[in-house]
C-alpha atoms as a PDB file:
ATOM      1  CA  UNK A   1      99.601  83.527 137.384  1.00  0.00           C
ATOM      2  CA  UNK A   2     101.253  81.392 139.628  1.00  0.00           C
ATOM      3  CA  UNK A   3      99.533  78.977 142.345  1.00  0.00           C
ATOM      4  CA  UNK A   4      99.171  79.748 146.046  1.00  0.00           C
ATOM      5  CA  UNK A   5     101.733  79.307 147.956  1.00  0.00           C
ATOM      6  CA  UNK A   6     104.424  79.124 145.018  1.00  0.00           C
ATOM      7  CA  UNK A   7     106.402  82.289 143.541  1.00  0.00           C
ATOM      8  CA  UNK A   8     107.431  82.769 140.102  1.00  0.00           C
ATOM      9  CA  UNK A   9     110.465  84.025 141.766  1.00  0.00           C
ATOM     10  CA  UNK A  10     113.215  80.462 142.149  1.00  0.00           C
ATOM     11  CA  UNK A  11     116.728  80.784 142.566  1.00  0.00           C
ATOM     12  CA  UNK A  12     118.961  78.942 140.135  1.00  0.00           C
ATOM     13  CA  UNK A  13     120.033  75.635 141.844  1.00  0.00           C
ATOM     14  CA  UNK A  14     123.447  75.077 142.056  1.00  0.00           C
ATOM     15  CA  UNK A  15     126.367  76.812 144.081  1.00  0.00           C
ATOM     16  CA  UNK A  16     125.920  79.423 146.421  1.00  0.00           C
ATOM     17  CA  UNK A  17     127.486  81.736 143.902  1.00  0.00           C
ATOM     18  CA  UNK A  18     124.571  81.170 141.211  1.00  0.00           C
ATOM     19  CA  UNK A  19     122.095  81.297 144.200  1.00  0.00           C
ATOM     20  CA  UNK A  20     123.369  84.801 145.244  1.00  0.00           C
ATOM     21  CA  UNK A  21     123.046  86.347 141.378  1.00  0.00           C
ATOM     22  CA  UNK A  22     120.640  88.040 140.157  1.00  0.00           C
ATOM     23  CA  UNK A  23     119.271  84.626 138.282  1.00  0.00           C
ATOM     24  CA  UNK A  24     115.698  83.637 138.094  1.00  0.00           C
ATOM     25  CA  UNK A  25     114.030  80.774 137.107  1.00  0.00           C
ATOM     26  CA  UNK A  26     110.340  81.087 134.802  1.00  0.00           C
ATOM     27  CA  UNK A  27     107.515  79.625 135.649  1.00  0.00           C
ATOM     28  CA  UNK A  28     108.799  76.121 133.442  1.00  0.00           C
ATOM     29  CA  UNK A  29     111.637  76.049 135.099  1.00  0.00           C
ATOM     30  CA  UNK A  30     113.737  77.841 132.188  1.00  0.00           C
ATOM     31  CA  UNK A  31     117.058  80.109 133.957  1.00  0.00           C
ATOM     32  CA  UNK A  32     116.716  83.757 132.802  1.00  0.00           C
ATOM     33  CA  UNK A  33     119.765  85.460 132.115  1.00  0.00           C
ATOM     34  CA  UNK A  34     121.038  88.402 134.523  1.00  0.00           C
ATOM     35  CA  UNK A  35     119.217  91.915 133.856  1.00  0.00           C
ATOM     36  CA  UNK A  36     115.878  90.240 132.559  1.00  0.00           C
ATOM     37  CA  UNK A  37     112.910  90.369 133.434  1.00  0.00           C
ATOM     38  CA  UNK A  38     111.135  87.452 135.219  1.00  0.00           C
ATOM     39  CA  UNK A  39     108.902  85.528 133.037  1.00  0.00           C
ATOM     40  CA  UNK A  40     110.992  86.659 129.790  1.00  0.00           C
ATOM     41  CA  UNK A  41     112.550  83.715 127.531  1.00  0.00           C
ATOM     42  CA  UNK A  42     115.997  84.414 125.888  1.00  0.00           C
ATOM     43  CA  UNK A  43     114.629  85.479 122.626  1.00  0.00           C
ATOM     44  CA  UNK A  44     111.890  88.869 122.438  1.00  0.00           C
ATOM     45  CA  UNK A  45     110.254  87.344 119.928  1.00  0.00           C
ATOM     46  CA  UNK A  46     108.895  84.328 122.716  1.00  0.00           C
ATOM     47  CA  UNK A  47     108.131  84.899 126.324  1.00  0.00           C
ATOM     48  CA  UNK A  48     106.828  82.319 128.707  1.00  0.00           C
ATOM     49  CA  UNK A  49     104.900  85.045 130.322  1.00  0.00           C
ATOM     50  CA  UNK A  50     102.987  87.630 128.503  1.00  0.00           C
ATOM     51  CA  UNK A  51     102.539  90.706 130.880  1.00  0.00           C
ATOM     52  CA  UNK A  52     100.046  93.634 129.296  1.00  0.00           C
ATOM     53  CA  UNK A  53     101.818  97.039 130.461  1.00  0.00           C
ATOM     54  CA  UNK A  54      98.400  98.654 131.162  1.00  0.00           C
ATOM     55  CA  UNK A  55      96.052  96.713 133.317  1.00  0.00           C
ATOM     56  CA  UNK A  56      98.941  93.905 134.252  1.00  0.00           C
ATOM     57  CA  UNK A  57      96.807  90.589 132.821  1.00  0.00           C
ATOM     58  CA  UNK A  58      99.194  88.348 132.672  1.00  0.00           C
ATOM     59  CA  UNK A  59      99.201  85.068 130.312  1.00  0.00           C
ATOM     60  CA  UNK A  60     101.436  82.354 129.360  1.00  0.00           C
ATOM     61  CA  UNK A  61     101.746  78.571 128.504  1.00  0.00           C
ATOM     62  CA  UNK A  62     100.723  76.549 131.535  1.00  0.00           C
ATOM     63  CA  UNK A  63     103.694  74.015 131.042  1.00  0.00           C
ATOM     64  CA  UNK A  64     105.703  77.392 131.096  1.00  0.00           C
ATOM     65  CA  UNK A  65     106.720  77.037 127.361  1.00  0.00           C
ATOM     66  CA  UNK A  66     107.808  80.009 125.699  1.00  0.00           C
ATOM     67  CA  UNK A  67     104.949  81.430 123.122  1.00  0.00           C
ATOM     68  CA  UNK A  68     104.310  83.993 120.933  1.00  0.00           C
ATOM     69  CA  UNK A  69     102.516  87.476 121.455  1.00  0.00           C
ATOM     70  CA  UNK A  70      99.013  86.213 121.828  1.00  0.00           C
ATOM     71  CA  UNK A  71      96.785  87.087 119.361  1.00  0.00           C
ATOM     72  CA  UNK A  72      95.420  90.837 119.513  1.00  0.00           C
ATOM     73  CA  UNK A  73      98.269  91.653 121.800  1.00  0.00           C
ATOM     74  CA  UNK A  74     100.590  93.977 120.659  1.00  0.00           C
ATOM     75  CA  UNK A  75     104.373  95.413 121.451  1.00  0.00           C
ATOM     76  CA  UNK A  76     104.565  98.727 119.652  1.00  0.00           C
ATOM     77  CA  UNK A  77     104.083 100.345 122.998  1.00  0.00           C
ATOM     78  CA  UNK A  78     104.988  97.974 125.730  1.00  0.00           C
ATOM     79  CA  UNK A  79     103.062  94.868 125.479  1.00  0.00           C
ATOM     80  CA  UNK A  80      99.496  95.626 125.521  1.00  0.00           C
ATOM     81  CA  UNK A  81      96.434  93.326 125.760  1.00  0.00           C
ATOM     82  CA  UNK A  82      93.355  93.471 122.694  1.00  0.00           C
ATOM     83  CA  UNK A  83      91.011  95.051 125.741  1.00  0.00           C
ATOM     84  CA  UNK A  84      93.131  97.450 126.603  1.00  0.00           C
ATOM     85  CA  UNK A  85      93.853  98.578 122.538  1.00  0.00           C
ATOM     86  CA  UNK A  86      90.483  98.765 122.204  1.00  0.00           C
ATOM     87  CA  UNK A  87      89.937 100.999 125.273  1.00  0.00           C
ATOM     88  CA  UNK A  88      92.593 103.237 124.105  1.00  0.00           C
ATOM     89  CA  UNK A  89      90.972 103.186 120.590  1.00  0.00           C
ATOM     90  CA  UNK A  90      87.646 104.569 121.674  1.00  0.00           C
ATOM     91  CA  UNK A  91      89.441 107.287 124.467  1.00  0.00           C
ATOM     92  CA  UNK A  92      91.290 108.399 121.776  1.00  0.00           C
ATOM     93  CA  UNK A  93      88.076 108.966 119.727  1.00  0.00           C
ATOM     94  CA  UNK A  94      86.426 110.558 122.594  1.00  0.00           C
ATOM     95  CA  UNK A  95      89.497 112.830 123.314  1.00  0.00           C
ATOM     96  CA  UNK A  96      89.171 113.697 119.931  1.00  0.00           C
ATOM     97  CA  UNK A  97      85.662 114.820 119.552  1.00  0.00           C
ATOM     98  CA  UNK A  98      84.296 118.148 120.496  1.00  0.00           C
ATOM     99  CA  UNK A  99      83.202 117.672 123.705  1.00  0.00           C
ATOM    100  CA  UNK A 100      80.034 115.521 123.791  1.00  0.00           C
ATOM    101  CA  UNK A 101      78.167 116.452 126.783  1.00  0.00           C
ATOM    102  CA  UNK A 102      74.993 113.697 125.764  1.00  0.00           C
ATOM    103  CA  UNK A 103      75.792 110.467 127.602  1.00  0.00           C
ATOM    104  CA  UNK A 104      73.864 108.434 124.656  1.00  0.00           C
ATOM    105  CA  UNK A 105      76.399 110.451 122.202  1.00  0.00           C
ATOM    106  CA  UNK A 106      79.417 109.043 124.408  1.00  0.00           C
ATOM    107  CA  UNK A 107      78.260 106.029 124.098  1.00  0.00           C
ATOM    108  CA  UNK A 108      77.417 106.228 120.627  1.00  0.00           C
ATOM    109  CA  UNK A 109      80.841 107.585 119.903  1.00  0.00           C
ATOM    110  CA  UNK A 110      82.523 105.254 121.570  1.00  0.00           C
ATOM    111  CA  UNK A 111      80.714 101.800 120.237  1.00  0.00           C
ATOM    112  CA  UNK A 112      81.774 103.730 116.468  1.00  0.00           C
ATOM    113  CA  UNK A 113      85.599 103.774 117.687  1.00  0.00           C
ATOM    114  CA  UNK A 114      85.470 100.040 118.595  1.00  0.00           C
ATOM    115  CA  UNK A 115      83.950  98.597 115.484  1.00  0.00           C
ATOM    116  CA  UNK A 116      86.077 100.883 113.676  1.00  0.00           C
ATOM    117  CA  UNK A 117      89.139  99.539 115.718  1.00  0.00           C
ATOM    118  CA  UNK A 118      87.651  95.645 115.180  1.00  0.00           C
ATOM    119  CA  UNK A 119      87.430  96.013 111.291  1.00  0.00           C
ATOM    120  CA  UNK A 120      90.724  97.889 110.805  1.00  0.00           C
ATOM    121  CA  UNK A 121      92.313  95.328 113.037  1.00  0.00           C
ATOM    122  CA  UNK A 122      90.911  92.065 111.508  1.00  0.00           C
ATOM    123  CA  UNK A 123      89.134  93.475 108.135  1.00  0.00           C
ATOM    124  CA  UNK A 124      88.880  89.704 106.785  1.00  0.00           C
ATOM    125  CA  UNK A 125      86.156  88.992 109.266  1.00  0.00           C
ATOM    126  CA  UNK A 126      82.594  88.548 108.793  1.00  0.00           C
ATOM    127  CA  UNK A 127      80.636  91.822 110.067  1.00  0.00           C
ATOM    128  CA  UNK A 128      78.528  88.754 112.156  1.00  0.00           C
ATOM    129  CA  UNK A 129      81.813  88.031 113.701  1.00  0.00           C
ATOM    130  CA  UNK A 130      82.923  90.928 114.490  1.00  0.00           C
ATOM    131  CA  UNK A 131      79.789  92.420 115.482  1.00  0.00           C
ATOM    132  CA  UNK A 132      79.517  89.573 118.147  1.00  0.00           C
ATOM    133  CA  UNK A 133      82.845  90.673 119.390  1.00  0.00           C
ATOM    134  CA  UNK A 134      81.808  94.368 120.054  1.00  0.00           C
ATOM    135  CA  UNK A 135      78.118  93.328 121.171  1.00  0.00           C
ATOM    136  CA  UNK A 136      76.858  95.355 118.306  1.00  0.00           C
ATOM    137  CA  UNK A 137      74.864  94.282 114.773  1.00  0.00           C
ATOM    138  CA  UNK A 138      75.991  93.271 111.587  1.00  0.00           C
ATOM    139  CA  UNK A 139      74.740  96.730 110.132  1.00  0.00           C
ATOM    140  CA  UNK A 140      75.998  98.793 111.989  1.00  0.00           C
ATOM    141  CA  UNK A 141      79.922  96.750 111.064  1.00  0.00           C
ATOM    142  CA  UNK A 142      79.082  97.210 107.499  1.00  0.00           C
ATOM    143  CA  UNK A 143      78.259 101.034 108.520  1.00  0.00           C
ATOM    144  CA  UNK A 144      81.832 101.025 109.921  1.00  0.00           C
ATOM    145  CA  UNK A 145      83.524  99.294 106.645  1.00  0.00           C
ATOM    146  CA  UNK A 146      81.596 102.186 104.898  1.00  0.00           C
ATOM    147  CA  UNK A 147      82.876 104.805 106.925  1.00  0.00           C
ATOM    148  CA  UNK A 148      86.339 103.348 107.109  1.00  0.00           C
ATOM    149  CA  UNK A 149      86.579 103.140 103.226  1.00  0.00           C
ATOM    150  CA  UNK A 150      85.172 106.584 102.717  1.00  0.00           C
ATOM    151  CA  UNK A 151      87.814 108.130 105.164  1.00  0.00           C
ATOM    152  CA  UNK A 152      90.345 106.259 103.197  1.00  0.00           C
ATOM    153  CA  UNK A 153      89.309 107.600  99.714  1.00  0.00           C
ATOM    154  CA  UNK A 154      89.627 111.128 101.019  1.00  0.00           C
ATOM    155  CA  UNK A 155      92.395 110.468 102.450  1.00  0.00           C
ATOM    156  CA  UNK A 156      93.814 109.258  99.209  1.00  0.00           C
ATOM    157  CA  UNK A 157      92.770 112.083  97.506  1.00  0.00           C
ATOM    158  CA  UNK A 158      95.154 114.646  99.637  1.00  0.00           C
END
């Protein structure tokens, strides 16, 4: 996010000629190349700005550095941010399910989906840990490790 008053948008400094192309500067200062987007470094694997494709949170080094894909994030589908996986996780659950017209079952539904998401996503976590994460309890994580490895045995068995 950039500061008031400043844009994220800088043309290159130089002649008039670099001025006039389609050149950006990042938010460290770094030139992007011509046909990228602003905020991108040179390489995909690094960006100074990561940019989720759904809700448009938008994070980044603040010395403008390029990083990695945060943590959570992923690319498989534009960049998208861990919040908005997990929403998508538990629509696609509730898409899914015969419709549900009980707003407790929703909801019930719905808490399943995310600590189903959380465990498949970081199964080497404590069910404390991740149960913290989802605002839910430890038993109902190890209900979801339970149900997870059940749907994977009969899956296996096809």
């Amino acid at each position: 996010m950039s500061k008031p008053g400043q844009s994220w948008k800088r043309s290159l400094p130089g002649s008039k000629a670099d001025q006039s192309a389609d050149r950006w500067l990042d938010d460290g200062g770094i030139p992007l190349g011509k046909g990228k987007s602003p905020g991108l470094s040179a390489t995909a694997e690094k960006a100074t700005r990561w940019t989720c494709s759904c809700c448009g949170v938008s994070v980044g080094q603040m010395d403008g550095r390029p990083t990695d894909l945060p943590e959570g994030w992923t690319n498989s589908e534009g960049e998208l941010c861990l919040r908005c996986r997990r929403e998508r996780a538990a629509d696609a659950v509730l898409e899914s399910a015969p419709e549900v017209r009980s707003m407790a079952a929703r909801v019930r539904l719905r808490q399943a989906a995310l600590l189903d998401f959380e465990v498949s996503r970081v199964p080497h976590r404590s069910n404390g840990q991740i149960a913290n994460t989802c605002h839910s309890s430890a038993r109902a994580v190890a209900e979801s490790r339970q149900r997870l490895r059940s749907a994977l045995g009969r899956a296996a068995e096809r």
